[in-house]
Protein backbone atom coordinates (compact mmCIF):
# COMPACT_ATOMS: atom_id res chain seq x y z
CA UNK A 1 0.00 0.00 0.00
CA UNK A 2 2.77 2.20 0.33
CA UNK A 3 5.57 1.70 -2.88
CA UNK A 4 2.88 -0.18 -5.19
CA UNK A 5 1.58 3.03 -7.64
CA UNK A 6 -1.50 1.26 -8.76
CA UNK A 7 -2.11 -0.23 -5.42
CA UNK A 8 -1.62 3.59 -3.79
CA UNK A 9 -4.48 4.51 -6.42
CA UNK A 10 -6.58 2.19 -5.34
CA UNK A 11 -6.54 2.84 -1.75
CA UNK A 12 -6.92 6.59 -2.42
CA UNK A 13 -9.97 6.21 -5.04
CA UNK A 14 -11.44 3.69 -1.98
CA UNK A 15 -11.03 6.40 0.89
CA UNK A 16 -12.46 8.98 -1.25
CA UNK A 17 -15.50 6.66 -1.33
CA UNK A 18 -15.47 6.60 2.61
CA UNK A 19 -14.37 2.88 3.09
CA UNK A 20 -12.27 2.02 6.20
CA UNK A 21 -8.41 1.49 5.92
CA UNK A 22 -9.79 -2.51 7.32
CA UNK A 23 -12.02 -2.76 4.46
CA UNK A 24 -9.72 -1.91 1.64
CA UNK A 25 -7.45 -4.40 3.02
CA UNK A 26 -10.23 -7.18 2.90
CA UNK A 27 -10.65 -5.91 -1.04
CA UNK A 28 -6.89 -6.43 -1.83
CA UNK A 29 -6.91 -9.99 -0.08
CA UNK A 30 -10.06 -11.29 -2.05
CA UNK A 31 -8.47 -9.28 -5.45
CA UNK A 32 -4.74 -11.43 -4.64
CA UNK A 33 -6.59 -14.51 -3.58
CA UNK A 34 -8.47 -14.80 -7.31
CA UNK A 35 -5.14 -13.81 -9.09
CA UNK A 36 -3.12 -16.65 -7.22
CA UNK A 37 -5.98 -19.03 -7.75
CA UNK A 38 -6.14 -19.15 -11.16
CA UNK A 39 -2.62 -19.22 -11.24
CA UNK A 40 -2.71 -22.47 -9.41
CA UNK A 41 -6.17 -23.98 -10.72
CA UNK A 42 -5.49 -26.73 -12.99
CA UNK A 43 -6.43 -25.64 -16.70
CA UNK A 44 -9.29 -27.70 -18.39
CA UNK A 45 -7.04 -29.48 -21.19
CA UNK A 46 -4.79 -30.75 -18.83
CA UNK A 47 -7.89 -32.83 -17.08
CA UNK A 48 -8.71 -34.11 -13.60
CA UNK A 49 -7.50 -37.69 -12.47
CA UNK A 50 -10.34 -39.16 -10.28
CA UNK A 51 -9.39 -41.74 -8.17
């Protein structure tokens, strides 16, 4: 929140909407949780062994 520009956008575009410093933390979270899982989910052509 403090050396990432787009990131520093972000939080100032969400405080100028009157959201708590807590809940634009919760937003980055769920934003870095989707990016990382779909970096991790298995793509469909690669298929799913079922045991």
């Amino acid at each position: 929140m403090n050396f990432h520009e787009p990131t520093i956008t972000y939080v100032a575009r969400r405080t100028a909407e009157g959201k708590s410093k807590r809940d634009i933390i919760c937003y980055l979270k769920r934003y870095i949780i989707r990016e990382v899982y779909h970096l991790l989910k298995p793509t469909q052509a690669a298929g799913v062994i079922s045991g």
